[in-house]
C-alpha atoms as a PDB file:
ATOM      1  CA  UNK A   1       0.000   0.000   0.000  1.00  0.00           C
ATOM      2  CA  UNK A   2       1.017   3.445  -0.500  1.00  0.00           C
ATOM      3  CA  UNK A   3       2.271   6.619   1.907  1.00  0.00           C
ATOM      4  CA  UNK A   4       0.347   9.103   1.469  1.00  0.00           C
ATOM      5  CA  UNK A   5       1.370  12.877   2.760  1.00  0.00           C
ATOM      6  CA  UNK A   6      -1.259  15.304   3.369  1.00  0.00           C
ATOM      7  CA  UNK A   7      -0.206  18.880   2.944  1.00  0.00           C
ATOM      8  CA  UNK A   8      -2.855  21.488   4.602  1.00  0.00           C
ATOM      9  CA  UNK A   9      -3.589  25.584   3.486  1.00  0.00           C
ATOM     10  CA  UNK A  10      -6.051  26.183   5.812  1.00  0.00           C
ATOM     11  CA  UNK A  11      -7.081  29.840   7.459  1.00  0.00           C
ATOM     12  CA  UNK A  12     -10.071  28.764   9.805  1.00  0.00           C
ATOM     13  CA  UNK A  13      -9.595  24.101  10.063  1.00  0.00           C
ATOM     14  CA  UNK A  14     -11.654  23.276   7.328  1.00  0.00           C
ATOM     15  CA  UNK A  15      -8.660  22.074   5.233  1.00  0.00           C
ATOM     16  CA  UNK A  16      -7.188  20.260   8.427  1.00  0.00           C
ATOM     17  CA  UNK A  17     -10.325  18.696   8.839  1.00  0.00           C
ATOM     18  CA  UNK A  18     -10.981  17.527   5.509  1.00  0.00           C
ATOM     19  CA  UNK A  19      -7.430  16.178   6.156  1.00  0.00           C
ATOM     20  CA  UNK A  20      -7.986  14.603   9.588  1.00  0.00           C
ATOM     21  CA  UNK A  21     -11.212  13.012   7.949  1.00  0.00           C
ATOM     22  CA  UNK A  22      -9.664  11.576   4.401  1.00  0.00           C
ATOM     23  CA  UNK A  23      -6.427  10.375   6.683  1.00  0.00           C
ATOM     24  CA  UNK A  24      -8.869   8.463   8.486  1.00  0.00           C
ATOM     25  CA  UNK A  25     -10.429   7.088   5.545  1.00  0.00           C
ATOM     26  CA  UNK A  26      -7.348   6.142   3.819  1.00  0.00           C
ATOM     27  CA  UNK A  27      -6.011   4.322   6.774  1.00  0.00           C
ATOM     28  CA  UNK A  28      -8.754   2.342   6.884  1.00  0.00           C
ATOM     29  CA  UNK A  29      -8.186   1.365   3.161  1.00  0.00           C
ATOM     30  CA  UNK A  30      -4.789  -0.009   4.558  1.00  0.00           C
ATOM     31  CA  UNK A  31      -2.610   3.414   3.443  1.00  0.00           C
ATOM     32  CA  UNK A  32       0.243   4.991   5.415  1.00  0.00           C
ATOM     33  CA  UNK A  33      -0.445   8.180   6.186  1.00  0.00           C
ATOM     34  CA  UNK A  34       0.910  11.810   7.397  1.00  0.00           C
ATOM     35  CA  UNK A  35      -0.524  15.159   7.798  1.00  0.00           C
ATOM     36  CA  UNK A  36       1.702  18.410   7.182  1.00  0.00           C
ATOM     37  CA  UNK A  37       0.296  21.601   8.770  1.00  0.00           C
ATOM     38  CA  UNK A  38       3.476  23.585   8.124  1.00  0.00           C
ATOM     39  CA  UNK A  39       4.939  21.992   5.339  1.00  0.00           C
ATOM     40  CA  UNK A  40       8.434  22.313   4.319  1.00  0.00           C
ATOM     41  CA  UNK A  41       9.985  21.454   1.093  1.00  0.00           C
ATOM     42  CA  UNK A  42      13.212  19.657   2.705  1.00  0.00           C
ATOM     43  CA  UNK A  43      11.214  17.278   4.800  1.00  0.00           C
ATOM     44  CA  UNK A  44       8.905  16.195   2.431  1.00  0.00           C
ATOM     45  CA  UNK A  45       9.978  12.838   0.037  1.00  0.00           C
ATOM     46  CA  UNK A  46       9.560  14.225  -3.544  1.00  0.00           C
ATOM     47  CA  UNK A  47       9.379  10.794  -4.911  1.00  0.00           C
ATOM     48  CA  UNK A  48       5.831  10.292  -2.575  1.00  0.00           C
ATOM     49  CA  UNK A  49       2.302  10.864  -3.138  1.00  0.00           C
ATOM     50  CA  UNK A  50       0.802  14.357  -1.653  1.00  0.00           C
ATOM     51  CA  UNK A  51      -2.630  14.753  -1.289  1.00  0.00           C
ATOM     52  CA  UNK A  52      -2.627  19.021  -1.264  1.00  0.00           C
ATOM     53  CA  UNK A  53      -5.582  20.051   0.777  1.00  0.00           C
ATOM     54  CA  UNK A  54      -6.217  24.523   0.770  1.00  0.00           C
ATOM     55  CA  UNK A  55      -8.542  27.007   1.170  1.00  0.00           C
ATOM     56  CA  UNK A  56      -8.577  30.264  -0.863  1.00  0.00           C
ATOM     57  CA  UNK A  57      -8.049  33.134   1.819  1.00  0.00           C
ATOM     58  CA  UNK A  58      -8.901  36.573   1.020  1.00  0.00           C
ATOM     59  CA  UNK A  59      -9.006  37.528  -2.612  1.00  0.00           C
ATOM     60  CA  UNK A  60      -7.475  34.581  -4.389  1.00  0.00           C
ATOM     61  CA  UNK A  61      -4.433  34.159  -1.657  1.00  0.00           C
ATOM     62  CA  UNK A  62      -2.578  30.837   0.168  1.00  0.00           C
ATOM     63  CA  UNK A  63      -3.516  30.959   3.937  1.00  0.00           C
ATOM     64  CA  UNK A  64      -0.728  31.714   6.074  1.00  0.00           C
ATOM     65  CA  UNK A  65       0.212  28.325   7.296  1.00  0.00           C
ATOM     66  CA  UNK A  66       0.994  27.091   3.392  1.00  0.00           C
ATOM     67  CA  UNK A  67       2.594  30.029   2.235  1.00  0.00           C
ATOM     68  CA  UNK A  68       6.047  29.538   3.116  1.00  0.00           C
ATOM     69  CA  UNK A  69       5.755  25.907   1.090  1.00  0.00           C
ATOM     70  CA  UNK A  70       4.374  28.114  -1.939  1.00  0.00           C
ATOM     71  CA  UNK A  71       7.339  30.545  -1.834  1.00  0.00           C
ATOM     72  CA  UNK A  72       9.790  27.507  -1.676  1.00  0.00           C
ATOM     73  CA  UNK A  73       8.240  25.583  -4.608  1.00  0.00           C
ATOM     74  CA  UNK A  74       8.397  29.154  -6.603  1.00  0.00           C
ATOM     75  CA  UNK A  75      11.796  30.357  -5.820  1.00  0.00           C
ATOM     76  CA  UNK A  76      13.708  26.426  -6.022  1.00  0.00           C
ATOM     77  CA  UNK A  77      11.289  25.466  -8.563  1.00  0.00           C
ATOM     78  CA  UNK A  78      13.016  21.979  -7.803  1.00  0.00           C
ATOM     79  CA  UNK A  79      12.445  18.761  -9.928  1.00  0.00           C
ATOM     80  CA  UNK A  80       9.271  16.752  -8.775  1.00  0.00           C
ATOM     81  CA  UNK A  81       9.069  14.504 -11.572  1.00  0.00           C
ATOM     82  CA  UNK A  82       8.641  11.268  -9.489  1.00  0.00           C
ATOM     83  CA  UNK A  83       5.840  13.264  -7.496  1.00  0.00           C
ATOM     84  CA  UNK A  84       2.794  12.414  -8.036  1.00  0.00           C
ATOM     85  CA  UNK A  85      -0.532  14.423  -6.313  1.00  0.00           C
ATOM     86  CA  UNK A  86      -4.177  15.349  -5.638  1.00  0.00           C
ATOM     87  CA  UNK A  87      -5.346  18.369  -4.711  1.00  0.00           C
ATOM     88  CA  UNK A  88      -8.623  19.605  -2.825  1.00  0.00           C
ATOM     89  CA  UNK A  89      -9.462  23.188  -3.115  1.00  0.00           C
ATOM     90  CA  UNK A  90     -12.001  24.460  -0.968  1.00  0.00           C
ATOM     91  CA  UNK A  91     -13.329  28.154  -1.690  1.00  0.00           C
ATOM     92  CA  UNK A  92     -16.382  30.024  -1.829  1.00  0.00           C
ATOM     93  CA  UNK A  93     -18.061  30.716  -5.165  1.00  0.00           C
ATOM     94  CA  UNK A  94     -19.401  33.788  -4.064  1.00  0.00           C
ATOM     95  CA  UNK A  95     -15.874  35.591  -5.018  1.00  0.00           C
ATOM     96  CA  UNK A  96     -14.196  35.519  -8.626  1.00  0.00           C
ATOM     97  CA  UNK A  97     -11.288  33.794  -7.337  1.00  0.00           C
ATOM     98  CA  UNK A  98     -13.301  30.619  -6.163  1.00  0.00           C
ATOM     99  CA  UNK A  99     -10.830  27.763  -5.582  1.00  0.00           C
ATOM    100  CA  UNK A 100      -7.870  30.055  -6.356  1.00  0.00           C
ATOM    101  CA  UNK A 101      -5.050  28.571  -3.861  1.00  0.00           C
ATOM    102  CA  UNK A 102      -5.695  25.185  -5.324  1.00  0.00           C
ATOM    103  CA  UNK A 103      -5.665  26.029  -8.944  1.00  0.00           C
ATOM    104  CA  UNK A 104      -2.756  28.140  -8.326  1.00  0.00           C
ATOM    105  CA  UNK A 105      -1.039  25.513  -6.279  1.00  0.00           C
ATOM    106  CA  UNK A 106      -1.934  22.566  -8.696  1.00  0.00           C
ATOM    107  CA  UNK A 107      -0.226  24.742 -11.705  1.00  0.00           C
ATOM    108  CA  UNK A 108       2.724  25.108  -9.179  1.00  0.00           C
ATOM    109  CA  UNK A 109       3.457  21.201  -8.877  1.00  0.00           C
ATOM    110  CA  UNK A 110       2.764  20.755 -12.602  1.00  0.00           C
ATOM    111  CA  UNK A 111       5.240  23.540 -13.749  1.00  0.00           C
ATOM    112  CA  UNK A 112       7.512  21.804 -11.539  1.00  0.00           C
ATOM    113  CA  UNK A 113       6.903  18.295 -13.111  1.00  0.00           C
ATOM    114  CA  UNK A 114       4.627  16.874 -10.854  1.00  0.00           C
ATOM    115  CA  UNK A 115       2.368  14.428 -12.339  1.00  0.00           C
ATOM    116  CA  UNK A 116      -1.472  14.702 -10.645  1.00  0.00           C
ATOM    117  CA  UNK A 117      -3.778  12.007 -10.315  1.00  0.00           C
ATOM    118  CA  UNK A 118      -7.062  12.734 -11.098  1.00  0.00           C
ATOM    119  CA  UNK A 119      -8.901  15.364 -11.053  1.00  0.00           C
ATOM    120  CA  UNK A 120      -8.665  18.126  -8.968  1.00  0.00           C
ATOM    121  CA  UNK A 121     -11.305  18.626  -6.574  1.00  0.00           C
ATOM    122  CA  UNK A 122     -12.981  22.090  -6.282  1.00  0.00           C
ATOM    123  CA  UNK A 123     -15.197  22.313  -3.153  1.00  0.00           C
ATOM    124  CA  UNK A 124     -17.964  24.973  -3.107  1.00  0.00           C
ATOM    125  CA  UNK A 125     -18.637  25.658   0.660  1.00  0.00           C
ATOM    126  CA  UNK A 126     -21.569  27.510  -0.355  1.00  0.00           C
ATOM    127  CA  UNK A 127     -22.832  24.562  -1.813  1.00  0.00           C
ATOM    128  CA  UNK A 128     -21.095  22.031   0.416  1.00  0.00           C
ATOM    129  CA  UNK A 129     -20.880  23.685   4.042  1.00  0.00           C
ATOM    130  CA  UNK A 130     -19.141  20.435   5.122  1.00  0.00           C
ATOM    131  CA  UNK A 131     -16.307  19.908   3.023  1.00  0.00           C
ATOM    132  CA  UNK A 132     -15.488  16.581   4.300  1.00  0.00           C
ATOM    133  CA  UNK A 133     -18.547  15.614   2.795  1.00  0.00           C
ATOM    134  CA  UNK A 134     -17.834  15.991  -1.331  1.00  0.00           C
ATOM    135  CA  UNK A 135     -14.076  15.291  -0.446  1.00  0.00           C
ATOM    136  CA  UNK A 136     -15.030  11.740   0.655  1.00  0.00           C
ATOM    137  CA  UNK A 137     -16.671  10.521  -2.589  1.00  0.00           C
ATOM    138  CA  UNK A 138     -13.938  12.284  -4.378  1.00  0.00           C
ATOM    139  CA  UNK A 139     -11.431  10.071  -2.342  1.00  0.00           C
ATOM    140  CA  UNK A 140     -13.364   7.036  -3.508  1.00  0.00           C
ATOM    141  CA  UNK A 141     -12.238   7.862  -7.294  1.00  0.00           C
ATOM    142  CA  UNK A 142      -8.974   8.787  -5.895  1.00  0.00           C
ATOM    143  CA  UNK A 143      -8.452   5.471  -4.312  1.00  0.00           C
ATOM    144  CA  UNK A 144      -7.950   3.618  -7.826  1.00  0.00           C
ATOM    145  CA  UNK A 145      -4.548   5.643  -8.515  1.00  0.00           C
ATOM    146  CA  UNK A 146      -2.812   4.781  -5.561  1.00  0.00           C
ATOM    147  CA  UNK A 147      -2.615   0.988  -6.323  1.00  0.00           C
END
């Protein structure tokens, strides 16, 4: 089974829950996994999977807790092609920059020669006011990539 790193953005929980509650889920489906609230580039295995869990803050912007991770990934730009990802934006479609953080991020690992798998998931908390919710039957047609 696979080792599975989840990497938070999250301004209020609702990333780190989503986390906490697809952790859960993949454990149970007999994965390895770890959950990054502070992520750092050096401590992270770039030949791994990452499951990328954020939340658009403000107008289009990384929360605070990822942002450190985003300026490392711009300014080393290092080689992730062995990577390979997911990634769960959660935003509000009420603004123009709905999901921004996780499109932006997702672009980020691809310029950078990560290889996603799936589709990215694009959670609508004005739709979806629990998050964990969607992101659980989008983990079900996750699942199939990781064997």
């Amino acid at each position: 089974m696979a080792t599975i790193t989840l990497i938070t953005g999250s301004t209020l929980g609702g990333a780190e829950y989503v986390a906490d509650h697809l952790a859960d889920m993949l454990s149970e489906a007999g994965h390895q996994t770890d959950i990054v609230n502070q992520a750092d580039l050096s401590a992270l295995d770039p030949d791994g999977i990452w499951l990328l869990i954020c939340s658009t803050h403000g107008a289009g912007e990384f929360p605070d807790n990822i942002q450190p991770f985003v300026i490392q990934l711009r300014e080393e730009q290092p080689s992730l092609q062995q990577l390979k990802y997911g990634v769960i934006a959660i935003g509000d479609s009420s603004y123009d920059t709905f999901c921004q953080a996780g499109k932006d991020l997702d672009q980020l690992l691809q310029d950078c020669g990560a290889h996603r798998l799936g589709e990215r998931l694009e959670i609508d908390v004005q739709r979806d006011p629990v998050p964990e919710d969607p992101a659980e039957m989008w983990l079900e047609t996750w699942l199939p990539f990781l064997s």
